[in-house]
C-alpha atoms as a PDB file:
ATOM      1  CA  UNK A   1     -17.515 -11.127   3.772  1.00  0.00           C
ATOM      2  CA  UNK A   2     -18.407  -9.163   0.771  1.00  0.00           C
ATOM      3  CA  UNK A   3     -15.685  -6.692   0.456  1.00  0.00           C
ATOM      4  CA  UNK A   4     -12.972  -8.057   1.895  1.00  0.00           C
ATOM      5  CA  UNK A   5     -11.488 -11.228   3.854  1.00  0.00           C
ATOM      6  CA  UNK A   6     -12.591 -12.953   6.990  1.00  0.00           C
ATOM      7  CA  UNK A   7      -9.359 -12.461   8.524  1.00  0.00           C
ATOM      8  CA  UNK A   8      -6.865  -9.427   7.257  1.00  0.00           C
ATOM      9  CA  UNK A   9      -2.967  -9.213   8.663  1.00  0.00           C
ATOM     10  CA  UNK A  10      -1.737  -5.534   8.351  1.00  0.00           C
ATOM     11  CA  UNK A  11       1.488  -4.282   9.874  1.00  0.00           C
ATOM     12  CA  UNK A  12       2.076  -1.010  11.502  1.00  0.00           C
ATOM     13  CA  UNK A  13       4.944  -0.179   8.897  1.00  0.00           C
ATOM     14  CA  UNK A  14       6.521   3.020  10.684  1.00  0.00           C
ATOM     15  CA  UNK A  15       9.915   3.040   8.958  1.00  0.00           C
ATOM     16  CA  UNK A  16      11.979   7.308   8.861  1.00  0.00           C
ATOM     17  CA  UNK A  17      14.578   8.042   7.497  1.00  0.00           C
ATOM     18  CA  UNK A  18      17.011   8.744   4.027  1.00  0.00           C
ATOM     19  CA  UNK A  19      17.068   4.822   3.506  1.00  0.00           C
ATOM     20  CA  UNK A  20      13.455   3.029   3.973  1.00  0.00           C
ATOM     21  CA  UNK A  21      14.370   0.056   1.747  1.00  0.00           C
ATOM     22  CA  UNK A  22      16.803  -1.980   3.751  1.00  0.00           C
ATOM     23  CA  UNK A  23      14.700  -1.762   7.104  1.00  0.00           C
ATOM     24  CA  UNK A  24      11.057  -2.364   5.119  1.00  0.00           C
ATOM     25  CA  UNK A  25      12.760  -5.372   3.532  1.00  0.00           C
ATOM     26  CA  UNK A  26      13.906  -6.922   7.161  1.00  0.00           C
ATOM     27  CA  UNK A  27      10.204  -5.874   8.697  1.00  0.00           C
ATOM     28  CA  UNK A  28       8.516  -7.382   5.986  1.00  0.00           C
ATOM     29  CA  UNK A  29      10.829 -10.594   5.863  1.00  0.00           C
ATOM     30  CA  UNK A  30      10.057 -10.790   9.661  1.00  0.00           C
ATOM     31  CA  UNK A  31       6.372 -10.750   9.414  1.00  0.00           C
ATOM     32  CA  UNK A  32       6.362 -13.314   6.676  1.00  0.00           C
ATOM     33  CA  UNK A  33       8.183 -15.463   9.458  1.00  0.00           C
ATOM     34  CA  UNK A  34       5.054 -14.550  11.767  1.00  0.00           C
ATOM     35  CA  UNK A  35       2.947 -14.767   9.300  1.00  0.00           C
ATOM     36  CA  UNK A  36       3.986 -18.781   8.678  1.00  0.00           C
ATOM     37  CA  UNK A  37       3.746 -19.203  12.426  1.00  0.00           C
ATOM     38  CA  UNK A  38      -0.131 -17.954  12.930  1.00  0.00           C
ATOM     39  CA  UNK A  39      -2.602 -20.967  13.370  1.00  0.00           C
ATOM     40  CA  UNK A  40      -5.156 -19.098  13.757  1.00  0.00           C
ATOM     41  CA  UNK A  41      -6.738 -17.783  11.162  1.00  0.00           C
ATOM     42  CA  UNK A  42      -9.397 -17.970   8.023  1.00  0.00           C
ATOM     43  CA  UNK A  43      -7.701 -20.510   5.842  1.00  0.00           C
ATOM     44  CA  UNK A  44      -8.809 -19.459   2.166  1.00  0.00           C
ATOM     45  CA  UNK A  45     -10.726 -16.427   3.274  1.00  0.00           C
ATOM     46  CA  UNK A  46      -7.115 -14.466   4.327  1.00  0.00           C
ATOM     47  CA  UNK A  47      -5.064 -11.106   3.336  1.00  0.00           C
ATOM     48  CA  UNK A  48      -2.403  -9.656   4.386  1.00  0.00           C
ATOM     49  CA  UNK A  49      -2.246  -6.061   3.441  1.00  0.00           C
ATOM     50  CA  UNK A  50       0.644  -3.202   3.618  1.00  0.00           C
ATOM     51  CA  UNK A  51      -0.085   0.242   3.508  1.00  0.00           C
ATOM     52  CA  UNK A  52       2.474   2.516   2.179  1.00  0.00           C
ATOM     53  CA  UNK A  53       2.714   6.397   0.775  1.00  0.00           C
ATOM     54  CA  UNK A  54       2.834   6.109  -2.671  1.00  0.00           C
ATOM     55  CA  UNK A  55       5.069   9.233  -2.647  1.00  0.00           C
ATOM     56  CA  UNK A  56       7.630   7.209  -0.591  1.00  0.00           C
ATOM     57  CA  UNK A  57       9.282   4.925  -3.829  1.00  0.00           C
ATOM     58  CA  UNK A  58      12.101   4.356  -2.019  1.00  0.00           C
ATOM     59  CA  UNK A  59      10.091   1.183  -0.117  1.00  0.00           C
ATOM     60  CA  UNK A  60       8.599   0.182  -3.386  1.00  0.00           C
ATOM     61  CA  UNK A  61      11.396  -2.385  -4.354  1.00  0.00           C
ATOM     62  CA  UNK A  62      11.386  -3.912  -1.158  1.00  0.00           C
ATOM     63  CA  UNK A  63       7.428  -4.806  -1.112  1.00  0.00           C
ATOM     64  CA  UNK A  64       7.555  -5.832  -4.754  1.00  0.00           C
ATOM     65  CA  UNK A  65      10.822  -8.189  -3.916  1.00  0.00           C
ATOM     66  CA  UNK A  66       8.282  -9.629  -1.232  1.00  0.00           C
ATOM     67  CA  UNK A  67       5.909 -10.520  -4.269  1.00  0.00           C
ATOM     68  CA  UNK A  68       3.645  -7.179  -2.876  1.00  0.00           C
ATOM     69  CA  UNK A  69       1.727  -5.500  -5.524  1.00  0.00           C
ATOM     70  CA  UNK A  70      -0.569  -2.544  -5.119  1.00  0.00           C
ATOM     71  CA  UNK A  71      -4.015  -3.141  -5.410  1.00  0.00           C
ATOM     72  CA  UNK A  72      -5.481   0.915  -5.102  1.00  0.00           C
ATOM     73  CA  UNK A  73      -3.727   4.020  -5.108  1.00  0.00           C
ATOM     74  CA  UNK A  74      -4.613   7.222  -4.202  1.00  0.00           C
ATOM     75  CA  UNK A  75      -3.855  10.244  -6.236  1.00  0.00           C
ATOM     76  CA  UNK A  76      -2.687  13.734  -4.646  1.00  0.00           C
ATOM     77  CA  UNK A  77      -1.979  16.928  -6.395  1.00  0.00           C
ATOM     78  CA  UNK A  78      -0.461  19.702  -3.995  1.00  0.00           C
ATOM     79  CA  UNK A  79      -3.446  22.494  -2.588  1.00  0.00           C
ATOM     80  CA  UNK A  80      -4.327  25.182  -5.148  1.00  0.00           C
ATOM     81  CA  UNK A  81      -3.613  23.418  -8.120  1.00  0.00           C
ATOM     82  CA  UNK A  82      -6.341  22.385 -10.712  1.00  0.00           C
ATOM     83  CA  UNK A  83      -6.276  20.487 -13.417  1.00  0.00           C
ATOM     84  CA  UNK A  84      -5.603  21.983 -17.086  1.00  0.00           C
ATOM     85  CA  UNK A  85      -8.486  22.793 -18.568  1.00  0.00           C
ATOM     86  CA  UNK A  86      -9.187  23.052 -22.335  1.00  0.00           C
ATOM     87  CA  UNK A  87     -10.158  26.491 -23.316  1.00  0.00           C
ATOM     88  CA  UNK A  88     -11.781  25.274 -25.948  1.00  0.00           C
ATOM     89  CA  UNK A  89     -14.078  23.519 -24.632  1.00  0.00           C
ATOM     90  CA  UNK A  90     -17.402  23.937 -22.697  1.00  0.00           C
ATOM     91  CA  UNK A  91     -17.297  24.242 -19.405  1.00  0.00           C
ATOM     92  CA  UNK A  92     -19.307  21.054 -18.056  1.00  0.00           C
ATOM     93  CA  UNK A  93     -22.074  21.111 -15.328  1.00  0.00           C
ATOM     94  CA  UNK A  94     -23.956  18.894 -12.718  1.00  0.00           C
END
């Protein structure tokens, strides 16, 4: 494969509420469990990947106590907002 693993593991993390931690931390210690359990799979050539709103830190102990680390993020700035711009400076063009 050239950008990515043979075989990829992803959850369907669907976790609502005030308190996302505790129930992230028992999913994800749960699929680790499955996880050790799967024969089948691409040996050396495997990922297991967890998608998660970076806007939702409330989870982000619980995959990082699971030795989780992000790998891409995604910025997001709310709709008719733009960058500051320097007055100062020429405006820049294609």
């Amino acid at each position: 494969m050239t950008f990515g693993a043979a075989s990829i593991f992803r959850p369907d993390a669907r976790i609502a509420g005030p308190d996302v931690a505790e129930p992230l931390d028992e999913l994800l210690s749960c699929w680790r469990g499955h996880l050790a359990r799967v024969t089948d799979f691409g040996g050396d050539d495997t990922s297991a990947l967890v998608t998660w709103p970076s806007r939702d830190i409330g989870g982000a102990a619980a995959l990082l106590r699971h030795g989780l680390a992000p790998l891409s993020v995604v910025a997001a700035r709310t709709a008719g907002r733009h960058p500051a711009r320097d007055p100062g400076k020429a405006r820049e063009t294609c």
